[in-house]
C-alpha atoms as a PDB file:
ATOM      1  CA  UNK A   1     -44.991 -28.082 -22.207  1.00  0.00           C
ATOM      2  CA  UNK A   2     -46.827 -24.896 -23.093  1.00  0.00           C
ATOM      3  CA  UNK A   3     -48.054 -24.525 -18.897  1.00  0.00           C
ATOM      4  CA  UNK A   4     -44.137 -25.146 -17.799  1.00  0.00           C
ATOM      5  CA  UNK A   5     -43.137 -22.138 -19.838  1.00  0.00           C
ATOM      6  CA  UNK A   6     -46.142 -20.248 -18.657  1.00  0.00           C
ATOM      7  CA  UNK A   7     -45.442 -21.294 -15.429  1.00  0.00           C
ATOM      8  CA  UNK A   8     -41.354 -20.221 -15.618  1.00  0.00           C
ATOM      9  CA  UNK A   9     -42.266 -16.996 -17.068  1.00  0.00           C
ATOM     10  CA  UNK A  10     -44.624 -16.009 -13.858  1.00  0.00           C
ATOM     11  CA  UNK A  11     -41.949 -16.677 -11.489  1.00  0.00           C
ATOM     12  CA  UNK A  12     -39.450 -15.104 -13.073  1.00  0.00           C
ATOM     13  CA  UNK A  13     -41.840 -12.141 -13.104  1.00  0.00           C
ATOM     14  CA  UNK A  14     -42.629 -12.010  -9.810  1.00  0.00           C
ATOM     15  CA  UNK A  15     -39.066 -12.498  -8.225  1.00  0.00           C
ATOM     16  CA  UNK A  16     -37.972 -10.296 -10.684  1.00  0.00           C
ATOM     17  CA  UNK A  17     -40.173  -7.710  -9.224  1.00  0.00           C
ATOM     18  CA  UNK A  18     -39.591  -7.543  -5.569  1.00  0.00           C
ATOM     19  CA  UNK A  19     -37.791  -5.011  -3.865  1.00  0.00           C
ATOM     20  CA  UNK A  20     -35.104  -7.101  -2.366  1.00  0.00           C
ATOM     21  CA  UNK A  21     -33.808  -8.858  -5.571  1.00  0.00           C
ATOM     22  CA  UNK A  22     -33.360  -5.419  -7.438  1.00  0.00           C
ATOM     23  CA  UNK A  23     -31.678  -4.414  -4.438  1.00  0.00           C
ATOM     24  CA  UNK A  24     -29.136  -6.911  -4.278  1.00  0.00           C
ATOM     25  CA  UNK A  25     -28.783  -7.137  -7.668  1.00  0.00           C
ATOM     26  CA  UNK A  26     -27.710  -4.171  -7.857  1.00  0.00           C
ATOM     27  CA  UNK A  27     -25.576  -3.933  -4.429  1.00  0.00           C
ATOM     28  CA  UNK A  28     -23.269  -7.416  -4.636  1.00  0.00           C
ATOM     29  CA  UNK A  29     -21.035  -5.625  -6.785  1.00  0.00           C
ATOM     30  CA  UNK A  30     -20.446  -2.888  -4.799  1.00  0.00           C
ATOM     31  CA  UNK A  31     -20.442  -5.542  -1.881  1.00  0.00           C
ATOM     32  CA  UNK A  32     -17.779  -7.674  -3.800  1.00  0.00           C
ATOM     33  CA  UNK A  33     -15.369  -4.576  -4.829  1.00  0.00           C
ATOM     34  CA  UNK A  34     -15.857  -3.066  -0.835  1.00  0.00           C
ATOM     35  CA  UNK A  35     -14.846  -6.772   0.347  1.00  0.00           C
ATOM     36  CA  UNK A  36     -12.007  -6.532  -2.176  1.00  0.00           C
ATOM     37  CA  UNK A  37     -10.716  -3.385  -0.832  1.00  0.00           C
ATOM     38  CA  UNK A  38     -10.637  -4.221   2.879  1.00  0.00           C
ATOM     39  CA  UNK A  39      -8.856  -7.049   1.827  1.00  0.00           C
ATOM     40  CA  UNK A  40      -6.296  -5.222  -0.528  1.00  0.00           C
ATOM     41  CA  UNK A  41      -5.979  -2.268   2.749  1.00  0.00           C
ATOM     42  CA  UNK A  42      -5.133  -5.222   5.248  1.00  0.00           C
ATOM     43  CA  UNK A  43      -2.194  -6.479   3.149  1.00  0.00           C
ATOM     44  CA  UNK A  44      -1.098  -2.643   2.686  1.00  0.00           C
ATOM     45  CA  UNK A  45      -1.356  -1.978   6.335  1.00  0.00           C
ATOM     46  CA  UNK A  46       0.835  -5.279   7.080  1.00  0.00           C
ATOM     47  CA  UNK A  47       3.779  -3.909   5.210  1.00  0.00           C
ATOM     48  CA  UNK A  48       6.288  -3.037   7.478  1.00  0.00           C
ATOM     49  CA  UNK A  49       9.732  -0.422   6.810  1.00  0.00           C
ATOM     50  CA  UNK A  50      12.711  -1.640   9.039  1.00  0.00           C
ATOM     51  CA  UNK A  51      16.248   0.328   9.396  1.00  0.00           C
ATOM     52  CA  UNK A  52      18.783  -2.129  10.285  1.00  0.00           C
ATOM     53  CA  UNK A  53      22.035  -1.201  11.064  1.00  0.00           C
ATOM     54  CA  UNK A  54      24.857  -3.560   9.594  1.00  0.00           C
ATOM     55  CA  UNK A  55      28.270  -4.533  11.662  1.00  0.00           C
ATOM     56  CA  UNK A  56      30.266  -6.224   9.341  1.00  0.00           C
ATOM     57  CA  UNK A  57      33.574  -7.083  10.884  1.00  0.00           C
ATOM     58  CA  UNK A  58      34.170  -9.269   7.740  1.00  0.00           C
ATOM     59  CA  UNK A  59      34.171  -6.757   5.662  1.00  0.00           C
ATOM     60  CA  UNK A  60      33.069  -8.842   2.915  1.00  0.00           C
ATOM     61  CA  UNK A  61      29.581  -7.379   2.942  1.00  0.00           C
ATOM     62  CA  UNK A  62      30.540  -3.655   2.963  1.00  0.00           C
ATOM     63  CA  UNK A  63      28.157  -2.116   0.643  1.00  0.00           C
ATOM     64  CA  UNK A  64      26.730  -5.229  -0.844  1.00  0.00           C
ATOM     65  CA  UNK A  65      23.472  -5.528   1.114  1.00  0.00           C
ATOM     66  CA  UNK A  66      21.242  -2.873  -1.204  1.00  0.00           C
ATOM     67  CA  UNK A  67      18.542  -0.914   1.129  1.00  0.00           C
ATOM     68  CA  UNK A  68      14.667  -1.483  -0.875  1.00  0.00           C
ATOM     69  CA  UNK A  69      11.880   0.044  -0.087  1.00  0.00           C
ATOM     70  CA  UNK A  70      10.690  -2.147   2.934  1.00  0.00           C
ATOM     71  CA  UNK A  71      14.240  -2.537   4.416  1.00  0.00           C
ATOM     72  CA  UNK A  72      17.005   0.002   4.778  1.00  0.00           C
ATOM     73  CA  UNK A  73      20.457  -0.669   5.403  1.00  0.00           C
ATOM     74  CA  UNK A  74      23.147   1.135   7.651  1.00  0.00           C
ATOM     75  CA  UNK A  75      26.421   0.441   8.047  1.00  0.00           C
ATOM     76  CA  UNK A  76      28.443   1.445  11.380  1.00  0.00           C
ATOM     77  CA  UNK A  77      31.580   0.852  12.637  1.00  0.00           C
ATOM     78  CA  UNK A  78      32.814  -2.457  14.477  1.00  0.00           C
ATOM     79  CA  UNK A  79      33.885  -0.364  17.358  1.00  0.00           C
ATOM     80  CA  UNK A  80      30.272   1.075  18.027  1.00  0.00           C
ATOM     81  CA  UNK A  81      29.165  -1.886  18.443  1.00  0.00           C
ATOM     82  CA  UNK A  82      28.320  -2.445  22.166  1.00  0.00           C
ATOM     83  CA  UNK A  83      27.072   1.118  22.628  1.00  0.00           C
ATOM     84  CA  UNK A  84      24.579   0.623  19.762  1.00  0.00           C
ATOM     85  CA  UNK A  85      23.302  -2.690  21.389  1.00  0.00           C
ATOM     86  CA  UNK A  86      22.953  -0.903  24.810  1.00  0.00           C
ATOM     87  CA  UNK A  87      21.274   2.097  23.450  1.00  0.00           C
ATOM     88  CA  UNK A  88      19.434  -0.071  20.952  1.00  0.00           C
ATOM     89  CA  UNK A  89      16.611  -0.462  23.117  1.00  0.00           C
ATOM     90  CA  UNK A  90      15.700   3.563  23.568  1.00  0.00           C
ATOM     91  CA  UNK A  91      16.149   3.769  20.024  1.00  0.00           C
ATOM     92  CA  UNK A  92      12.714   3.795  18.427  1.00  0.00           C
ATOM     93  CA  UNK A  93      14.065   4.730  14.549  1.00  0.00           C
ATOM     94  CA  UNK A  94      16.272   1.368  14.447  1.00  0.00           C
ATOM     95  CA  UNK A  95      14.446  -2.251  14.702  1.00  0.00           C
ATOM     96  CA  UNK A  96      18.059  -3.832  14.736  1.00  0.00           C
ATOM     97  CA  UNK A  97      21.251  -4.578  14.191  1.00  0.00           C
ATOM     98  CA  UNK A  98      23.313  -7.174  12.562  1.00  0.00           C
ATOM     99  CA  UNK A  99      26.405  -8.581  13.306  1.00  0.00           C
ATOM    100  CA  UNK A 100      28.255 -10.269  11.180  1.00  0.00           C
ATOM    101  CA  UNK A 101      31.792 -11.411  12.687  1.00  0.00           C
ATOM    102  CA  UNK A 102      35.175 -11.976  11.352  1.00  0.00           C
ATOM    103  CA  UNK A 103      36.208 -13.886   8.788  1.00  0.00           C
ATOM    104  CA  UNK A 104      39.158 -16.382  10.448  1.00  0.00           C
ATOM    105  CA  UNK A 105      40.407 -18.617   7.790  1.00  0.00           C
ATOM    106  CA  UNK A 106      38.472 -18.202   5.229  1.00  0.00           C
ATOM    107  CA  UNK A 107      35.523 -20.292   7.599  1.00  0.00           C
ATOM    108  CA  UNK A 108      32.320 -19.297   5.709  1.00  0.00           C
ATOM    109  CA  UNK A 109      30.280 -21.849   7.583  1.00  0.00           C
ATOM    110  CA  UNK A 110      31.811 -20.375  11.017  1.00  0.00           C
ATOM    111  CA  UNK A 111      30.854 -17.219   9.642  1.00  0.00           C
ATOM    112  CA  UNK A 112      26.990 -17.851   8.628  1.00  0.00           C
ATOM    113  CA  UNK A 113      26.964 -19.461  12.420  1.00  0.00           C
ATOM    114  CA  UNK A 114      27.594 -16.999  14.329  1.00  0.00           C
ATOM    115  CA  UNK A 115      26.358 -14.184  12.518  1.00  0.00           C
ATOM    116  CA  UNK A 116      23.547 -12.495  14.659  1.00  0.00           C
ATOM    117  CA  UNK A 117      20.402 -10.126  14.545  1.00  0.00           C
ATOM    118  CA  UNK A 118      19.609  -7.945  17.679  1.00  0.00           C
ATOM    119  CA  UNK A 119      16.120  -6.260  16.968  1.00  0.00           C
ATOM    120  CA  UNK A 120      14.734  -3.759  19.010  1.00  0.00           C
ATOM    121  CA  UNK A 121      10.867  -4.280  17.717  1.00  0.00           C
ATOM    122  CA  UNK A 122       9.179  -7.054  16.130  1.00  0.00           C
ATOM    123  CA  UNK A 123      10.537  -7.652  12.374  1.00  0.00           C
ATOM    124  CA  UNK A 124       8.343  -9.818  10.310  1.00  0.00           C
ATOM    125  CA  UNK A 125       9.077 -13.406   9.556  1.00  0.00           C
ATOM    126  CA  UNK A 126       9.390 -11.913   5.502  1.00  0.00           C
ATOM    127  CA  UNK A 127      12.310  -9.395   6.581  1.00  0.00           C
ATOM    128  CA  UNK A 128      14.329 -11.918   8.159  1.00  0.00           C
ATOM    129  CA  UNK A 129      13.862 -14.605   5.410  1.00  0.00           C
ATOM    130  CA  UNK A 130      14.500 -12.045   2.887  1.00  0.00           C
ATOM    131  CA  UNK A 131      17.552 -10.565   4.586  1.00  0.00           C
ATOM    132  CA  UNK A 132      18.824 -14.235   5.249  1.00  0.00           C
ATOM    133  CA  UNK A 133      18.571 -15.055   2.056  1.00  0.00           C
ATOM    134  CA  UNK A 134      20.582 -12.511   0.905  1.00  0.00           C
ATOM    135  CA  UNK A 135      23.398 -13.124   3.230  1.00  0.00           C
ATOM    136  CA  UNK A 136      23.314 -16.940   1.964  1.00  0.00           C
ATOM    137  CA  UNK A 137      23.539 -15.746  -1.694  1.00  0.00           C
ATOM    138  CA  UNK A 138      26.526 -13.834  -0.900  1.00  0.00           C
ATOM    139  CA  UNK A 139      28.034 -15.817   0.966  1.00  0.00           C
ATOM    140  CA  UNK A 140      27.895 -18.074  -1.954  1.00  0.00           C
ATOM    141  CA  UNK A 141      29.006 -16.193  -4.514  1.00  0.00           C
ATOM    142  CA  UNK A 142      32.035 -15.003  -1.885  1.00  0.00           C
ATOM    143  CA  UNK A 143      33.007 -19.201  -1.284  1.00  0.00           C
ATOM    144  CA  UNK A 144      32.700 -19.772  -5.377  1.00  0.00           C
ATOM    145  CA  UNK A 145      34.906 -16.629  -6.135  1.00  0.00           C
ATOM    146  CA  UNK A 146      37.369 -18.043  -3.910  1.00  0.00           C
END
């Protein structure tokens, strides 16, 4: 028993003292953090800020869809429509527009149908989930109110 510790105790001496396992001993922390950080700077660098300008012939959603930080909200008139889809493609400060049509009988589901988004760059899946969700929950609240 005596020779095993004897024997443990050498080892651990002599890895102990090499170069390499001070070295990394010290530098997988600073590895691990550096890894961290690239990761962390990818995710930042994926965020994206997207102006969308809003058509709402409705007029139900007139000032209800709130701008946030990664998506701003514009509302224009129903008549500018067509020129802002024909110039929407030269426009580099817009990635789209959406059109939401008129309500005709109080037809909510005719509504969410043929409600559209023209974008002029890509807009990540997130944006559109996040600003079709949004539609969907007011749309909701709009059908229970009524």
């Amino acid at each position: 028993m005596n020779n095993i510790f004897l024997i443990t105790k050498r080892e651990f001496l002599t890895q102990v003292k090499k170069k390499s396992f001070i070295i990394l001993t010290l530098l997988a922390p600073v590895l691990l953090v550096a890894f961290g950080s690239v990761i962390g700077l990818m995710f930042k660098a994926n965020e994206s800020h997207s102006v969308i300008e809003v058509v709402d012939k409705s007029g139900i959603f007139t000032n209800q869809l709130k701008s946030s930080d990664q998506l701003k909200y514009i509302y224009v008139a129903a008549a500018d429509e067509k020129s802002k889809i024909n110039n929407l493609k030269g426009n580099e400060s817009l990635d789209g527009i959406l059109i939401l049509p008129a309500l005709k009988n109080q037809n909510f589901d005719d509504l969410q149908k043929n409600t559209r988004l023209v974008i002029n760059s890509k807009i990540g899946f997130d944006t559109k989930q996040k600003m079709f969700l949004i539609l969907r929950m007011l749309l909701r609240r709009k059908k229970s109110s009524n």
